[in-house]
Protein backbone atom coordinates (compact mmCIF):
# COMPACT_ATOMS: atom_id res chain seq x y z
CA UNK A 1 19.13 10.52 -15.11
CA UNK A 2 20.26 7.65 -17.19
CA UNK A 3 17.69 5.51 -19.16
CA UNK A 4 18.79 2.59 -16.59
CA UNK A 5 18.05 4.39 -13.39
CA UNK A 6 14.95 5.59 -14.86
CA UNK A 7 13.78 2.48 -15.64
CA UNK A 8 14.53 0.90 -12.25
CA UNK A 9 12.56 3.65 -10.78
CA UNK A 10 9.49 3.64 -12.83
CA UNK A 11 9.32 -0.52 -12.22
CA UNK A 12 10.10 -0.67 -8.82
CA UNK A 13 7.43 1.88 -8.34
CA UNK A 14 5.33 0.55 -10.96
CA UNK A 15 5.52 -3.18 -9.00
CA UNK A 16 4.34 -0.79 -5.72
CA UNK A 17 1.34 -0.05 -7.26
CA UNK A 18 0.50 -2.96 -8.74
CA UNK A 19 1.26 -5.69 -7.02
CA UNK A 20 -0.27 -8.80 -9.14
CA UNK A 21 0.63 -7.48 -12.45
CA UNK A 22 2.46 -10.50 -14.46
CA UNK A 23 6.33 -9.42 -14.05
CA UNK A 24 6.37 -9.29 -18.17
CA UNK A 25 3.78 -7.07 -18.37
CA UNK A 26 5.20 -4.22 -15.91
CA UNK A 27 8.62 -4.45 -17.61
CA UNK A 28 7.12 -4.31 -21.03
CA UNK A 29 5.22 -1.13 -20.38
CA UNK A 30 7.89 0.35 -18.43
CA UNK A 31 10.36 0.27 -20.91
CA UNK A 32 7.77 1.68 -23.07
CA UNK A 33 7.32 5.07 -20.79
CA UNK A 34 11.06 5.41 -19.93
CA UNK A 35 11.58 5.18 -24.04
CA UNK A 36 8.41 7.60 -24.40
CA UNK A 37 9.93 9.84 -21.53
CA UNK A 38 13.50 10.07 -22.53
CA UNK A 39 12.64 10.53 -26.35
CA UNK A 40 10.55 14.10 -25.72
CA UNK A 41 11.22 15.19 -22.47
CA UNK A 42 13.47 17.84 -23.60
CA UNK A 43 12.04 18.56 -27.27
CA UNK A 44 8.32 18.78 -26.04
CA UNK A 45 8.95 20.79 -23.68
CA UNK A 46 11.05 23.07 -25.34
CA UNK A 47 8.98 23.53 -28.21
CA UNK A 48 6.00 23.85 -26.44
CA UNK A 49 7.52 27.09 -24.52
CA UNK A 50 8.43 28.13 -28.04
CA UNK A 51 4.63 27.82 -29.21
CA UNK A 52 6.24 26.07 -32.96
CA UNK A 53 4.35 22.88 -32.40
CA UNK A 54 1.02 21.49 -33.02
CA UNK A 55 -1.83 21.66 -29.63
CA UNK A 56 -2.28 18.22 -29.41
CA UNK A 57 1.81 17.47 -28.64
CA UNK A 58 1.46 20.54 -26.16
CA UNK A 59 -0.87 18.49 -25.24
CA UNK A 60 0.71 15.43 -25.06
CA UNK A 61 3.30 16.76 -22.63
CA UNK A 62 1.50 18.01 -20.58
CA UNK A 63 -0.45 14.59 -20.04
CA UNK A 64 2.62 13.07 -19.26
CA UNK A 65 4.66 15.43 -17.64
CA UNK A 66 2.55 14.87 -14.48
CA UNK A 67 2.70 10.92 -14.72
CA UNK A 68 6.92 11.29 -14.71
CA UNK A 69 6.70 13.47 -11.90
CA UNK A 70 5.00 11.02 -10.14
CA UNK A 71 6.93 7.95 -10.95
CA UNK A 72 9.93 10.11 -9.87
CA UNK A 73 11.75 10.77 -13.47
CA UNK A 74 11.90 14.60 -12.53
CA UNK A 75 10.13 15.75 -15.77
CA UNK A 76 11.29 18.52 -17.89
């Protein structure tokens, strides 16, 4: 999915859940998880399979793997 899609996604779903978030606010941390999420879907993942990384990034994908799912970015 491109990084524009994704983004109006995450924020339109983002705005769903919370309503009375300053407009600013939601895009600013959207834009921060559709960066986050596009820069390690594919090399967490992959390197986690591989067992070459540290735990905590293991880690750290699996955290968000879950929260991309849910926001509809269809994960890794």
């Amino acid at each position: 999915m491109p990084i524009n899609a994704t983004y109006r996604t995450w924020i339109r779903r983002i705005c769903e859940l919370r309503p009375k978030q300053r407009k600013t606010q939601v895009q600013n941390f959207v834009w921060l998880l559709v960066g986050i999420f596009h820069s390690h879907s594919v090399s967490l993942s992959k390197n986690c399979r591989q067992g070459h990384q540290h735990r905590q990034e293991c880690e750290y994908h699996q955290t968000l793997k879950p929260l991309s799912g849910k926001l509809g970015g269809g994960g890794a």
